[in-house]
Protein backbone atom coordinates (compact mmCIF):
# COMPACT_ATOMS: atom_id res chain seq x y z
CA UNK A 1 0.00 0.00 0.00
CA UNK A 2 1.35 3.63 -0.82
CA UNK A 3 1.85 5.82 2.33
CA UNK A 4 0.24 9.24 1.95
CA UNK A 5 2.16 11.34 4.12
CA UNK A 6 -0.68 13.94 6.44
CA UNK A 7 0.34 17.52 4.72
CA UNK A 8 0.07 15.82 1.06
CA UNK A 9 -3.47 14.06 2.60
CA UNK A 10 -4.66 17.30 3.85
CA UNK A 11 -4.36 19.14 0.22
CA UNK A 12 -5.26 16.22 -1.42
CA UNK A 13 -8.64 16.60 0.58
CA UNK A 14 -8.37 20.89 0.19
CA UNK A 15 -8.30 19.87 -3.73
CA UNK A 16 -10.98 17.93 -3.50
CA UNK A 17 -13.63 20.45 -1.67
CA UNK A 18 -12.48 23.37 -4.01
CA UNK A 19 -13.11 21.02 -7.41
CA UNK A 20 -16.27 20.13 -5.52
CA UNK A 21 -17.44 23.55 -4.64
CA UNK A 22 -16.80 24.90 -8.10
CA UNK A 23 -18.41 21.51 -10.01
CA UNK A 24 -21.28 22.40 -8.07
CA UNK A 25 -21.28 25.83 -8.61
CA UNK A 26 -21.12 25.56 -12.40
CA UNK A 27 -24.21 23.02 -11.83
CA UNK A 28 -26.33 25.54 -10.05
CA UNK A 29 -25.49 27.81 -12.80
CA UNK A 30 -27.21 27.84 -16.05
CA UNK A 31 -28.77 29.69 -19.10
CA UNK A 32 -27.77 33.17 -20.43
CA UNK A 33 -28.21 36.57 -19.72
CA UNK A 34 -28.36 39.21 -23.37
CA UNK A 35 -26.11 41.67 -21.63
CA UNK A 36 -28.17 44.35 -23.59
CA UNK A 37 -30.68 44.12 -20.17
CA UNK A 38 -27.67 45.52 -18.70
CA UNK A 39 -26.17 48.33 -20.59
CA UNK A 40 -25.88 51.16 -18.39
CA UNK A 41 -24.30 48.84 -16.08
CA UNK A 42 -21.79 47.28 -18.51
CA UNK A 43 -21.01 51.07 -19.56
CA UNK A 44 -20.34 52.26 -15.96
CA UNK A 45 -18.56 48.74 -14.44
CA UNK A 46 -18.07 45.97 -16.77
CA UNK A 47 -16.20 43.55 -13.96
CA UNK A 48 -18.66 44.00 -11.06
CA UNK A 49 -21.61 43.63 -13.56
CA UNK A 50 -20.33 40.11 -14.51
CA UNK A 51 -19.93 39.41 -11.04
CA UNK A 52 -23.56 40.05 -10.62
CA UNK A 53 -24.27 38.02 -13.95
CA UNK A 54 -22.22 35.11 -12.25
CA UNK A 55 -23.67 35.49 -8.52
CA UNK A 56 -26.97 35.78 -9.86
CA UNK A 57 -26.83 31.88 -11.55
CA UNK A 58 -26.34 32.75 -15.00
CA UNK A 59 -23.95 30.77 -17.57
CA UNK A 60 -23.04 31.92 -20.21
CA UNK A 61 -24.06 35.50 -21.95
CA UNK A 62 -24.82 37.56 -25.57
CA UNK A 63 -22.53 40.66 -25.56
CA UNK A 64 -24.00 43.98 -27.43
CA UNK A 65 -21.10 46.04 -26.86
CA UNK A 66 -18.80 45.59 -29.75
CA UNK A 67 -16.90 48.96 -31.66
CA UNK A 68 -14.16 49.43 -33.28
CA UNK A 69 -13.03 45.71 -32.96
CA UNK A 70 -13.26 45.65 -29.01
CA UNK A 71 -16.25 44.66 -26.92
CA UNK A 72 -17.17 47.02 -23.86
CA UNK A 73 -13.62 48.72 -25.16
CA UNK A 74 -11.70 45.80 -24.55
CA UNK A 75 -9.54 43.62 -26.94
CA UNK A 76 -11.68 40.48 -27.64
CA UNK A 77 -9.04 38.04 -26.02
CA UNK A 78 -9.02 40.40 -22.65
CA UNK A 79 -12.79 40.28 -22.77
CA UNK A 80 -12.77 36.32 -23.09
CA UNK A 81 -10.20 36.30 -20.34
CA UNK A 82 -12.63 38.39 -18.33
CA UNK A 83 -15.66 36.38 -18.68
CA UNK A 84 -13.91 33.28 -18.19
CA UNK A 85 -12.47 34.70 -14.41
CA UNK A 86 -16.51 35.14 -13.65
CA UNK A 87 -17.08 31.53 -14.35
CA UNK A 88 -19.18 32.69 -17.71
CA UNK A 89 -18.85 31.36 -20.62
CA UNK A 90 -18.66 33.82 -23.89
CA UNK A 91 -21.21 32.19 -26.17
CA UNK A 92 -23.46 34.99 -28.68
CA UNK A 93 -22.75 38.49 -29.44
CA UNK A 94 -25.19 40.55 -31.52
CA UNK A 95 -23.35 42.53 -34.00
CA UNK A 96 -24.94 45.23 -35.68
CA UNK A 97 -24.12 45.05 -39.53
CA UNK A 98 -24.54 48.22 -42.38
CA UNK A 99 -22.63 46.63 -45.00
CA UNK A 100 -20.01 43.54 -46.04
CA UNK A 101 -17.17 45.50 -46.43
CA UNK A 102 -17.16 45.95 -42.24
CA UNK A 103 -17.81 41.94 -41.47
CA UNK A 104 -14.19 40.67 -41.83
CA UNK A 105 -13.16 42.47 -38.71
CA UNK A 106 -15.89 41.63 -36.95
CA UNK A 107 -15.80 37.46 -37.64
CA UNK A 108 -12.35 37.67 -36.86
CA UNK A 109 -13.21 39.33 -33.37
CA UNK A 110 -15.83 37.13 -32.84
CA UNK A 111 -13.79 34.34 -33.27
CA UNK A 112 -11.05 35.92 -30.47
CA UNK A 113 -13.29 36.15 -28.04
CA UNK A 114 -14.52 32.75 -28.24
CA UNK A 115 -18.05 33.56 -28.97
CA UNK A 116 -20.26 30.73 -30.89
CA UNK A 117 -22.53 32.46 -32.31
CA UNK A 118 -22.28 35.64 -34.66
CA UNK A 119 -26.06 37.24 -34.43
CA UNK A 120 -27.71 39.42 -36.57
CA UNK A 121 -29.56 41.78 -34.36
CA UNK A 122 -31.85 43.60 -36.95
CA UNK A 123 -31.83 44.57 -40.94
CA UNK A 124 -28.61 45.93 -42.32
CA UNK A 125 -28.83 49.49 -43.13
CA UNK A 126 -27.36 49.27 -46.52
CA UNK A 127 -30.24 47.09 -47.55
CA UNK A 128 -33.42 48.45 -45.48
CA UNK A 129 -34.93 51.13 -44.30
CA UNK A 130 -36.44 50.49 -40.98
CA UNK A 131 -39.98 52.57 -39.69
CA UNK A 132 -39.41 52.50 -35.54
CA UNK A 133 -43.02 54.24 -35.47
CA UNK A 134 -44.81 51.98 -37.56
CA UNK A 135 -42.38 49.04 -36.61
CA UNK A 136 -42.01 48.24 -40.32
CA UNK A 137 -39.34 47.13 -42.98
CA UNK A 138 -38.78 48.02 -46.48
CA UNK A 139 -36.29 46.83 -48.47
CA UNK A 140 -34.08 48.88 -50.54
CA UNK A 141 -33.73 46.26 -52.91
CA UNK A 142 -35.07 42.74 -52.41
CA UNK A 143 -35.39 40.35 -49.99
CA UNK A 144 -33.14 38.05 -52.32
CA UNK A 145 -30.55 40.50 -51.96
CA UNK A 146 -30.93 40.07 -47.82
CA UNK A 147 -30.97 36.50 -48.23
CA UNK A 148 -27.67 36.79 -50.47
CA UNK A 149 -26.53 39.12 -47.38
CA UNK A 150 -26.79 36.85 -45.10
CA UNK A 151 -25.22 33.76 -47.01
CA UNK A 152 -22.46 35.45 -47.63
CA UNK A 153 -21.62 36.15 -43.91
CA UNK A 154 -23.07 33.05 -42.56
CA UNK A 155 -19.95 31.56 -45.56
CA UNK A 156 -17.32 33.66 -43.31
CA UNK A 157 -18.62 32.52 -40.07
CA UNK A 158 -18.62 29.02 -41.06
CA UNK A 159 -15.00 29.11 -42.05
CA UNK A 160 -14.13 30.15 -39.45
CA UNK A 161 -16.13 27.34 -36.97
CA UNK A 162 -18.66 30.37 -35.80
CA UNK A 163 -22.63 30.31 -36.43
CA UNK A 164 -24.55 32.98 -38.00
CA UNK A 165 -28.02 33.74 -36.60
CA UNK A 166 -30.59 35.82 -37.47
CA UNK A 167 -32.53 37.49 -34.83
CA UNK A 168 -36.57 38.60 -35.25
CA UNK A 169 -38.61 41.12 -34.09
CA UNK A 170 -41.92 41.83 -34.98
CA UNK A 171 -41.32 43.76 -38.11
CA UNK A 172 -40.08 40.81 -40.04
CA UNK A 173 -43.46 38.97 -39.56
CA UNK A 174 -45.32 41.70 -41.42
CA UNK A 175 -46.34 41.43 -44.95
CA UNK A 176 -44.70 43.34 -47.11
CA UNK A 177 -45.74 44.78 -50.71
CA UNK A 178 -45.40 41.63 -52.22
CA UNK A 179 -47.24 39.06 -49.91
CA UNK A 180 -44.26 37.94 -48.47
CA UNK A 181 -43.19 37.62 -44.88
CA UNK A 182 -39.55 38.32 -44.33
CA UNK A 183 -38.77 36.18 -41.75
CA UNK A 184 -40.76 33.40 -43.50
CA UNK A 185 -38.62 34.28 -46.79
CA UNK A 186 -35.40 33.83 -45.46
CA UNK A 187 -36.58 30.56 -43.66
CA UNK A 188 -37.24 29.57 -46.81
CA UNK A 189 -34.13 30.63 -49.37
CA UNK A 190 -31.27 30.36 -46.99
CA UNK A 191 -29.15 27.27 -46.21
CA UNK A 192 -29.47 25.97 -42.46
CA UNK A 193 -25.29 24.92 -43.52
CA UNK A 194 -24.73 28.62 -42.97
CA UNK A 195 -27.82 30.92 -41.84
CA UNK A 196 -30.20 29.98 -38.51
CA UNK A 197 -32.22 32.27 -36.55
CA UNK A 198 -32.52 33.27 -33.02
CA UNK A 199 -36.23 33.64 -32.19
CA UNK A 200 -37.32 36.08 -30.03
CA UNK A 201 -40.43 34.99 -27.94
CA UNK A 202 -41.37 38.12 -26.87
CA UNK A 203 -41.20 39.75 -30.53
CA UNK A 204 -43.07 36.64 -32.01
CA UNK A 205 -45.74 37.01 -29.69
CA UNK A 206 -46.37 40.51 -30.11
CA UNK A 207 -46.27 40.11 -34.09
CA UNK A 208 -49.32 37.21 -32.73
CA UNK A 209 -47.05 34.47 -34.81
CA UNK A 210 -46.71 31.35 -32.54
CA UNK A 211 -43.53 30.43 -32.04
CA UNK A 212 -44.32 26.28 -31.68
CA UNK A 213 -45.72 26.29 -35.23
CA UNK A 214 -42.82 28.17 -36.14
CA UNK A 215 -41.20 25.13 -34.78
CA UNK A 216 -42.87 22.74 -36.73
CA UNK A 217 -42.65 24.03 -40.20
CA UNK A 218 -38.87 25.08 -39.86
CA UNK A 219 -37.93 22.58 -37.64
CA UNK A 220 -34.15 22.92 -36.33
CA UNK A 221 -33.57 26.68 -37.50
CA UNK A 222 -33.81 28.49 -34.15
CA UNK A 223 -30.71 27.47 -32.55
CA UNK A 224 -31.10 30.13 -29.96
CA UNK A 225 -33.89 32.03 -27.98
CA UNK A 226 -34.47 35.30 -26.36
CA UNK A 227 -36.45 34.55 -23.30
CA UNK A 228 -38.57 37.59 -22.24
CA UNK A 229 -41.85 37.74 -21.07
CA UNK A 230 -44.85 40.62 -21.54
CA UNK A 231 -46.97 41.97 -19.11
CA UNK A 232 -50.76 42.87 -19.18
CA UNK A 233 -49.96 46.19 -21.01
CA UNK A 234 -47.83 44.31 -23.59
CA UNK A 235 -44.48 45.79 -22.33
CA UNK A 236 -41.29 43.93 -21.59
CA UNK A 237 -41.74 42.01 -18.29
CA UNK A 238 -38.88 39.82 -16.44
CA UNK A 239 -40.13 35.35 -17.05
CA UNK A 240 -42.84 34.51 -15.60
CA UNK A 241 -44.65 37.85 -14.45
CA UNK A 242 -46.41 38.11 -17.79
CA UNK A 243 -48.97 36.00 -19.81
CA UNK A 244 -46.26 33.95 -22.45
CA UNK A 245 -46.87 30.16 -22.20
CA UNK A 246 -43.08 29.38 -21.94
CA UNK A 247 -44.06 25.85 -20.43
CA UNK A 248 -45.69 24.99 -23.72
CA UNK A 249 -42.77 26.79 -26.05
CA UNK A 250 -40.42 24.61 -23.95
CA UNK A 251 -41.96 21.48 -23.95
CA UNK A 252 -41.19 21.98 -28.49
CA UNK A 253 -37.57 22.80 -27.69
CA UNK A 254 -36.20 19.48 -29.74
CA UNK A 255 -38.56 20.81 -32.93
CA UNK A 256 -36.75 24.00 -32.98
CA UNK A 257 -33.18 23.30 -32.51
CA UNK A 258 -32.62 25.13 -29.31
CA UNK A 259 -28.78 24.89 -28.18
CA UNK A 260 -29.19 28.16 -25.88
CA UNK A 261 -31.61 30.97 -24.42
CA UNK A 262 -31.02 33.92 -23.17
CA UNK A 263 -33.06 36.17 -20.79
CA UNK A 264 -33.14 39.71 -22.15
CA UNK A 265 -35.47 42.46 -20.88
CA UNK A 266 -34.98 46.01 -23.40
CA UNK A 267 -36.87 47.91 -20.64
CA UNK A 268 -38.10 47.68 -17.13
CA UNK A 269 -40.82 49.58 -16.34
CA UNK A 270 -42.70 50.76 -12.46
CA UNK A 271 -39.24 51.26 -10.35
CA UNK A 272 -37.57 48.37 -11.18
CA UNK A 273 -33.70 47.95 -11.84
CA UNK A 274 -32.14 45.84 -14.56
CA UNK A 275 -30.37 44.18 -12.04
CA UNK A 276 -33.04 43.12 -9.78
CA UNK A 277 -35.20 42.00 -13.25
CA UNK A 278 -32.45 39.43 -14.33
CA UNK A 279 -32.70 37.58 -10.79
CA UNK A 280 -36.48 37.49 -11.39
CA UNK A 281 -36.05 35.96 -14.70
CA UNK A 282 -33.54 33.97 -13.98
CA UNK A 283 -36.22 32.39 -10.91
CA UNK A 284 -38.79 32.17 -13.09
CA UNK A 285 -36.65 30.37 -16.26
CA UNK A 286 -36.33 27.70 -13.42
CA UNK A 287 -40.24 27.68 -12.42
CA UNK A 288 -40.68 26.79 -16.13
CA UNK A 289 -37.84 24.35 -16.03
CA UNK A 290 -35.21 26.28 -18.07
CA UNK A 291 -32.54 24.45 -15.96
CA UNK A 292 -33.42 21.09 -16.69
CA UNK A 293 -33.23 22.05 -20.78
CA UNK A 294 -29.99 20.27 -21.93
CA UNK A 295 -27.97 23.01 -23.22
């Protein structure tokens, strides 16, 4: 038998209760957090509002802070480097697009900071004009050319072992001039090799689309979700203290190729703080059963 001597058992055991402590700690933690909920913060304290991102359970996170080929103003590797000291994991970051000629810098700084997924946050400029008022789209060209867009750049992402999504909001489920639906269109013409989508519940239910038949006629495109929940006066509301059926949605999580969610709240609304939204959301993602979603 080989004699341990006391000091080596004692650190031996040490060892053991830290890998414990932080197995179970990265069990208790799950899901993501759209660090768009959080802007202010990130602007004012990007290291103690991870820490709150961390503390409060979630994951991984979506960055929307990206300029001039840093995120939050920091080189993509320090950012990774960052997250990964909070225990979070650097997995989407919405990057907001006008033209091709800018998307080589940004793949390749999507790629340093280890993100997975490259998403599409709205219509590129250079191709359509976007109504805030009306909440409508119109296309500067056609919606080939958008679908041609984003084929191209999904191409580049791919390359380079990153995923292009496309994410919704309510505009893209009107019908334009033509009869067509956007966000059916480029369901419909794009390859699911190089162009998903990231559904946004909240959007989809205030376009009244359902996302489950969504689902079930473009099965495995929606390889992420924003999780965000409306209230009675259809405004943004943290999961669970509005009226979306996220039970049901989730139960149809295999039919749409969910990999990932993300809480996200654009606005709070009566008092409440960002902050203190994402730990209601991220209590009520669990009430639904969020954390037992393999991810």
């Amino acid at each position: 038998m080989i004699r341990i001597p006391f000091i080596k058992k004692g650190w031996l055991f040490f060892l053991a209760l830290v890998f414990t402590f932080c197995t179970v700690q990265a069990q208790q933690n799950f899901g993501g957090l759209a660090l768009y909920t959080l802007r202010d913060n990130m602007n004012s304290d990007v290291e103690s509002t991870l820490q709150e991102v961390a503390d409060t359970g979630y994951g991984y996170v979506e960055a929307a802070g990206y300029a001039e080929g840093k995120f939050y103003g920091m080189a993509p590797a320090d950012f990774n480097a960052l997250l990964k000291s909070k225990g979070l994991e650097p997995m989407s970051t919405h990057q907001r697009v006008v033209d091709m000629d800018e998307t080589d810098a940004m793949v390749t700084a999507v790629k340093e900071a280890g993100f997975k997924y490259f998403v599409v946050p709205s219509p590129p400029r250079s191709l359509v004009e976007v109504d805030r008022e009306t909440r409508t789209m119109k296309m500067k060209g056609s919606l080939d050319d958008f679908v041609e867009f984003l084929t191209e750049l999904g191409k580049k992402c791919e390359k380079e072992g990153i995923q292009l999504l496309y994410h919704n909001h309510d505009m893209e489920l009107k019908v334009d001039e033509n009869g067509d639906k956007p966000l059916d269109y480029l369901l419909e013409h794009t390859d699911p090799k190089y162009v998903n989508f990231q559904m946004d519940l909240f959007w989809m239910t205030r376009a009244n689309a359902d996302p489950v038949a969504y689902f079930e006629k473009y099965p495995g495109r929606f390889k992420s979700w924003h999780v965000k929940d409306m209230d009675q006066q259809d405004r943004f509301a943290p999961v669970g203290q509005g009226k979306i059926d996220f039970k049901r949605i989730l139960d149809h999580k295999e039919a749409s190729g969910m990999q990932h969610f993300f809480v996200e709240q654009d606005r709070v609304f009566d008092g409440l703080e960002p902050l203190e939204a994402i730990k209601i959301s991220h209590k009520g993602l669990k009430e639904f059963g969020f954390d037992k979603a393999s991810e």
